[in-house]
N, C-alpha and C. Protein backbone atom coordinates (compact mmCIF):
# COMPACT_ATOMS: atom_id res chain seq x y z
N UNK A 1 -28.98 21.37 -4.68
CA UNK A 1 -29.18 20.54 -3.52
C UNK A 1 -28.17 19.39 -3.48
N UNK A 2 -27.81 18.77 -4.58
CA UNK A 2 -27.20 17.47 -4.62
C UNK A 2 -25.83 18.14 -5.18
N UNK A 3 -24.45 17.28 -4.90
CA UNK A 3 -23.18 17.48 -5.73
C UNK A 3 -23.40 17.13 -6.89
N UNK A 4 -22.71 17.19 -8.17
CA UNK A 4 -22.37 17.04 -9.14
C UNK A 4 -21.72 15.60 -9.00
N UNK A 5 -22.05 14.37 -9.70
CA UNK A 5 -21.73 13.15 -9.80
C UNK A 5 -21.18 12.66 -10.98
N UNK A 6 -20.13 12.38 -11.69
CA UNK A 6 -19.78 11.88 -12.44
C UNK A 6 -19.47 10.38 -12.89
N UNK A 7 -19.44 9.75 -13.47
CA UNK A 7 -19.43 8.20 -13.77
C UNK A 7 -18.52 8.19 -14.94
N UNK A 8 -17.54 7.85 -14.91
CA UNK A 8 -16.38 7.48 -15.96
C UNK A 8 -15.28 6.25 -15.82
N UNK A 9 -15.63 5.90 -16.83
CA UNK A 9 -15.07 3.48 -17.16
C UNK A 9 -14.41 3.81 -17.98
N UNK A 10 -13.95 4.93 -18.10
CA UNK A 10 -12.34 5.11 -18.78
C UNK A 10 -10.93 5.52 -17.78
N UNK A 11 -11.23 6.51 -17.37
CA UNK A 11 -10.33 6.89 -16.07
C UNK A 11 -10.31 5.99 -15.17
N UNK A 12 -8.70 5.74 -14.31
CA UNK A 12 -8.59 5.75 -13.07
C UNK A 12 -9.23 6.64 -12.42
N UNK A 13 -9.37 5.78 -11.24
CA UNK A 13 -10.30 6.18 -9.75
C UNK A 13 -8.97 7.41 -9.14
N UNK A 14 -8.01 6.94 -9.56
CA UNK A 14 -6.77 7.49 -9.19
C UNK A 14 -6.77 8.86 -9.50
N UNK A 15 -7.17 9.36 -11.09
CA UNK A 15 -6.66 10.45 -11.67
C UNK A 15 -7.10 11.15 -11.59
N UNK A 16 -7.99 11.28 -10.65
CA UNK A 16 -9.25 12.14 -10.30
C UNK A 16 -8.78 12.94 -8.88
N UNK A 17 -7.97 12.07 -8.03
CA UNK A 17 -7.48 11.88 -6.79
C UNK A 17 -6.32 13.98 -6.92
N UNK A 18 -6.24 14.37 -7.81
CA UNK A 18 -5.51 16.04 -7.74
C UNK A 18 -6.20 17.07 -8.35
N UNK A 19 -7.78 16.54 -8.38
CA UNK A 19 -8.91 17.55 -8.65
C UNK A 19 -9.08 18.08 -6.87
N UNK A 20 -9.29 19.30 -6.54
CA UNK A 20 -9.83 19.74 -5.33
C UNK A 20 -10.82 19.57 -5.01
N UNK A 21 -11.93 18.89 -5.79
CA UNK A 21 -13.45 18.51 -5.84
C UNK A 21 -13.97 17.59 -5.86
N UNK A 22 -12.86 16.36 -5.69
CA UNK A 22 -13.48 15.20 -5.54
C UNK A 22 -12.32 14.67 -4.90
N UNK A 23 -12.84 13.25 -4.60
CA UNK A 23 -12.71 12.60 -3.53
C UNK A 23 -12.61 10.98 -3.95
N UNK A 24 -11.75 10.02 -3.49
CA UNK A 24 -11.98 8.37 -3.69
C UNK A 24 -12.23 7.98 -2.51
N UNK A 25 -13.28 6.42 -3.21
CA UNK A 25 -13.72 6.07 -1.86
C UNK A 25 -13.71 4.49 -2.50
N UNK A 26 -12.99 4.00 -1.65
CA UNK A 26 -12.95 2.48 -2.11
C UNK A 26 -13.67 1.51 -0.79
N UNK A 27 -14.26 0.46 -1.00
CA UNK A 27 -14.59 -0.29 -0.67
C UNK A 27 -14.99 -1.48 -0.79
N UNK A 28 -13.46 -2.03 -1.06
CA UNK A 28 -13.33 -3.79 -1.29
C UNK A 28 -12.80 -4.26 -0.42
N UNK A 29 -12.54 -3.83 0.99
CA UNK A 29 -12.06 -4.87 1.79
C UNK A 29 -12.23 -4.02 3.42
N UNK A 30 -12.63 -5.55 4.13
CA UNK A 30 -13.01 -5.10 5.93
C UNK A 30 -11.92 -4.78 6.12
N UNK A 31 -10.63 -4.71 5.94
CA UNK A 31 -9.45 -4.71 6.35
C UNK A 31 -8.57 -3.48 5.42
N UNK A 32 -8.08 -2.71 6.16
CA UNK A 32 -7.63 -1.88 5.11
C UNK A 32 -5.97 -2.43 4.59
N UNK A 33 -6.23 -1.93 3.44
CA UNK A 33 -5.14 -2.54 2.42
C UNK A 33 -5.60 -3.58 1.93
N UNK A 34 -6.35 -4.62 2.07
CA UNK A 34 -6.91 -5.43 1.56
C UNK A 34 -5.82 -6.70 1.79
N UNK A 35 -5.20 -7.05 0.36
CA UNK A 35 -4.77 -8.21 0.40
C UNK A 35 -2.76 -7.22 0.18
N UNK A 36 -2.85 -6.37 0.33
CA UNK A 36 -1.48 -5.42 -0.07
C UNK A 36 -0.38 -5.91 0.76
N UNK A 37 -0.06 -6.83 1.38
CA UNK A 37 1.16 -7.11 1.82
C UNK A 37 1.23 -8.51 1.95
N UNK A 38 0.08 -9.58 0.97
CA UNK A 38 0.51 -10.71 0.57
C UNK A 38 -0.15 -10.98 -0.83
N UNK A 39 -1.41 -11.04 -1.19
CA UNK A 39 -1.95 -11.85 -2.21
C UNK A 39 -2.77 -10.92 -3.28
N UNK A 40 -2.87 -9.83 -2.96
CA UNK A 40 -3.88 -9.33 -3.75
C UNK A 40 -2.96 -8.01 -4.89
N UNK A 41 -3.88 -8.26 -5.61
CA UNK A 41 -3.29 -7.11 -6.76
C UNK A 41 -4.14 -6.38 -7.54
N UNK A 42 -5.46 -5.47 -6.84
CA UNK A 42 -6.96 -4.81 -7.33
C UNK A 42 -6.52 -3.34 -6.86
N UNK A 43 -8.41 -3.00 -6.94
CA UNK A 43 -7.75 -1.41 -6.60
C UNK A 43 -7.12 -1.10 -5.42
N UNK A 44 -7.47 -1.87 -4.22
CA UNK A 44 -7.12 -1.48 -3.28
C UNK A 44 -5.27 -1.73 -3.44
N UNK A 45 -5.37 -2.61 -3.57
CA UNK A 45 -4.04 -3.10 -3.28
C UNK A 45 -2.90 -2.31 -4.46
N UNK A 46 -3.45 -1.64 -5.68
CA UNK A 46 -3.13 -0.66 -6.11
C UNK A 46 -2.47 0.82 -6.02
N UNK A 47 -3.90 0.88 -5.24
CA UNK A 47 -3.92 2.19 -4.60
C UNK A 47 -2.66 2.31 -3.34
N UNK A 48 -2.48 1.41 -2.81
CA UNK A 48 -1.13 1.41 -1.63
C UNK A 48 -0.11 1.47 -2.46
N UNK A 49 0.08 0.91 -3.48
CA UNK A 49 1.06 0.88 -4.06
C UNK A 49 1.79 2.14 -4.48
N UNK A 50 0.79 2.58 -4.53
CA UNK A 50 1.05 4.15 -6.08
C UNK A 50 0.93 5.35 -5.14
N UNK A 51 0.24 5.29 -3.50
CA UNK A 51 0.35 6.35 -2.82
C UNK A 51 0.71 5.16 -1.39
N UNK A 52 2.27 5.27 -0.82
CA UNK A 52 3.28 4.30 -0.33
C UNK A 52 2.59 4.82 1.11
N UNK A 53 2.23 6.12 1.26
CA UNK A 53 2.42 6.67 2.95
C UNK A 53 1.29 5.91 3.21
N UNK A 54 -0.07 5.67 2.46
CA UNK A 54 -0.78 4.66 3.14
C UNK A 54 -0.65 3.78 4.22
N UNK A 55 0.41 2.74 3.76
CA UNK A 55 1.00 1.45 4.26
C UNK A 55 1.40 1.75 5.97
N UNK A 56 1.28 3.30 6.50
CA UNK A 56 1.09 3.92 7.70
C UNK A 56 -0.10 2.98 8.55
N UNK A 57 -1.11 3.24 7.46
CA UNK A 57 -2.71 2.84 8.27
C UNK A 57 -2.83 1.42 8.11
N UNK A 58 -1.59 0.57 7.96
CA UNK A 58 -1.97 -0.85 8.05
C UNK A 58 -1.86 -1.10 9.61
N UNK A 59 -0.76 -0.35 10.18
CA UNK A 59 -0.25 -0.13 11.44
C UNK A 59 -1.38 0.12 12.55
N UNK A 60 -2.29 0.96 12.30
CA UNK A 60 -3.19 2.02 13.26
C UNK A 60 -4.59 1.43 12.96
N UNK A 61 -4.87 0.80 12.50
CA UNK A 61 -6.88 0.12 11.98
C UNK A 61 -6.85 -1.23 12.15
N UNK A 62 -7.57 -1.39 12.63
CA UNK A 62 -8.22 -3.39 12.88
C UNK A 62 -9.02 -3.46 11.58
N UNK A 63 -9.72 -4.76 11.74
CA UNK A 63 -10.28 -4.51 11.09
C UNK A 63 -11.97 -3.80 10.95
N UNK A 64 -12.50 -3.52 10.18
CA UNK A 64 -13.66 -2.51 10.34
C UNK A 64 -14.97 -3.19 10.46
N UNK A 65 -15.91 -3.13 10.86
CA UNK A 65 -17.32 -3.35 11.05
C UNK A 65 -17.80 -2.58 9.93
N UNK A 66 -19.40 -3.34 9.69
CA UNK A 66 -19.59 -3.27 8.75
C UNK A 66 -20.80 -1.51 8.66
N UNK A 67 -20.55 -1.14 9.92
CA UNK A 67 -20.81 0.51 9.71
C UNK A 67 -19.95 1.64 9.94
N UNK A 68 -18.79 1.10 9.78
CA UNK A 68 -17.57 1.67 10.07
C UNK A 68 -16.90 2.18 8.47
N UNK A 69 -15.79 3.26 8.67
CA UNK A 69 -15.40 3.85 7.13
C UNK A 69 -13.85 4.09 7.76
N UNK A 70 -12.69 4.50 7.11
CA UNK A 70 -11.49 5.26 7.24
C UNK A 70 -11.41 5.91 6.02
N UNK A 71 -10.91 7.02 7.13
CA UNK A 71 -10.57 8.31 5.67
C UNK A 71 -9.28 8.45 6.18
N UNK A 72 -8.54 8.87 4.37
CA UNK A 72 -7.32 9.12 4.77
C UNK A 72 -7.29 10.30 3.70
N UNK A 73 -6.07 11.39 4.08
CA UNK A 73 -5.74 12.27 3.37
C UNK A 73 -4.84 12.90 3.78
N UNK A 74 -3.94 13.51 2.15
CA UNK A 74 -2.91 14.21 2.52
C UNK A 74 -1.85 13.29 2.04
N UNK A 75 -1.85 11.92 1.24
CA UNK A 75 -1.22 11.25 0.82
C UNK A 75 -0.37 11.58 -0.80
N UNK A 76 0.43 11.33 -0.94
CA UNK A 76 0.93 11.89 -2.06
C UNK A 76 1.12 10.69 -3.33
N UNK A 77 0.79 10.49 -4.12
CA UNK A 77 1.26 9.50 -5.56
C UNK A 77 2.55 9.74 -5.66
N UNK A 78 3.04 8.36 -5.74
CA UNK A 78 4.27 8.29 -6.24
C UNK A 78 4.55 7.98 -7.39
N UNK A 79 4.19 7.39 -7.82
CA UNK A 79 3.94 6.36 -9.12
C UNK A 79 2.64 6.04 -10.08
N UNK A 80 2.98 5.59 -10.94
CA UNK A 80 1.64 5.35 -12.23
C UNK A 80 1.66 3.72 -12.24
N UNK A 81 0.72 3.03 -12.61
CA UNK A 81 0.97 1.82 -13.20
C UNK A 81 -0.42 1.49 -14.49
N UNK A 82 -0.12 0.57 -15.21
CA UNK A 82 -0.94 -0.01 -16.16
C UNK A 82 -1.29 -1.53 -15.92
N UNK A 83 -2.61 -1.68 -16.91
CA UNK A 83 -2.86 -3.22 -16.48
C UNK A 83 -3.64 -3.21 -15.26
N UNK A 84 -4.29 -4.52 -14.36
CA UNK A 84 -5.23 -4.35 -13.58
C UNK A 84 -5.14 -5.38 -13.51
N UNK A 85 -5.01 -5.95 -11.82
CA UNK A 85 -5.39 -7.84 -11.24
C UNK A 85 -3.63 -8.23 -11.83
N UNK A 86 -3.44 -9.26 -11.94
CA UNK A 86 -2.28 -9.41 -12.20
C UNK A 86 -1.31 -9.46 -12.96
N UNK A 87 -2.03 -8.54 -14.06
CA UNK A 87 -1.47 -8.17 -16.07
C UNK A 87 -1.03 -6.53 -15.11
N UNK A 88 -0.62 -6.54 -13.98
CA UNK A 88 -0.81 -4.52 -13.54
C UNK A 88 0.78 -4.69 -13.55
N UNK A 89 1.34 -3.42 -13.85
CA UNK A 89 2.89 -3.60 -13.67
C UNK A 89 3.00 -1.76 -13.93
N UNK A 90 4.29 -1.79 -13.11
CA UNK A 90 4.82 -0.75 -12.45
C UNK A 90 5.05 0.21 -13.87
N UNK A 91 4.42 1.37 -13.61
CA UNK A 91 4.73 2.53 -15.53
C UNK A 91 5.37 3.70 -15.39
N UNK A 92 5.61 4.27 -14.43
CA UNK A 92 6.40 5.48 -14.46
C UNK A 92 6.44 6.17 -12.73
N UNK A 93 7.45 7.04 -12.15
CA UNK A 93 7.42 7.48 -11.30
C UNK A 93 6.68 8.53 -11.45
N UNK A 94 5.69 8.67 -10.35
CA UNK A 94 5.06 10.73 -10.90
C UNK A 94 5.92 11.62 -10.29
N UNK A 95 6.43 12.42 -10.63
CA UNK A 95 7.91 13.05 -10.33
C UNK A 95 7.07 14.05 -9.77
N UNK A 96 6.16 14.97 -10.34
CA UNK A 96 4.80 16.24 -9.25
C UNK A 96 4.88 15.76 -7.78
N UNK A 97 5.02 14.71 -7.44
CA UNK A 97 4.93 14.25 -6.23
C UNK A 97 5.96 14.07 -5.87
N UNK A 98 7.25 13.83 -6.15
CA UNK A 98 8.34 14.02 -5.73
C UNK A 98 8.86 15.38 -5.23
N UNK A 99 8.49 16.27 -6.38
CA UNK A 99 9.10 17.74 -5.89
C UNK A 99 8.28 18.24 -4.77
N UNK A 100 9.70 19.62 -3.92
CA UNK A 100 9.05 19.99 -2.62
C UNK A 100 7.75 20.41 -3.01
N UNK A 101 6.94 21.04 -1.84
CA UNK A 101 5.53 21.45 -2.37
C UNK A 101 6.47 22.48 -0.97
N UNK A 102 6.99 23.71 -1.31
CA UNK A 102 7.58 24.56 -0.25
C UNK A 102 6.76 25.91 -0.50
C-alpha cells in the first residue's frame, strides 16, 4: 500500500537524485533558489549550484504560497561539493554528466 521510505544522515539528499526510484524534495524556502544568487549557502542554495540548469526557474516562479510546490526534472549534476553552510566548497566536476547521453 505505502512506498518504501528510507531515512539516511549519512548521504546527500543529492546522491540519491540517479536512483530511478526516488525523488528530492526540498523545502526551505517560499522562493525558489532560496538565498542562491546573494546570501545563502544550504541545501537549497547547494542544490543550484551542483545542478546549474536550475537557475532557469529563478526566471519563470514568483514566489510560492504556502499550498503551492514546483517540480523540476530532467536536470543534470554537474559537480560535487563538501562541507555544508559556509565550511561548503567546490570538490570535483561529475564528468557522467558531462558526457553525451546519445
Amino acid at each position: 500500500m505505502f512506498s518504501e521510505v528510507i531515512v539516511d544522515n549519512i548521504s546527500k539528499i543529492e546522491d540519491y537524485a540517479a536512483r530511478n526510484d526516488s525523488i528530492m524534495i526540498d523545502f526551505a524556502n517560499e522562493y525558489i533558489g532560496g538565498g542562491t544568487l546573494n546570501w545563502g549557502c544550504v541545501q537549497e542554495e547547494l542544490l543550484f549550484l551542483i545542478y546549474p540548469e536550475f537557475y532557469v526557474s529563478l526566471l519563470l516562479f514568483e514566489k510560492m504560497e504556502h499550498h503551492e510546490a514546483i517540480g523540476l526534472e530532467g536536470a543534470r549534476r554537474f559537480a560535487d561539493y563538501s562541507g555544508y553552510d559556509f565550511h561548503s566548497k567546490f570538490d570535483k566536476t561529475n564528468v557522467e554528466s558531462l558526457e553525451s547521453k546519445d
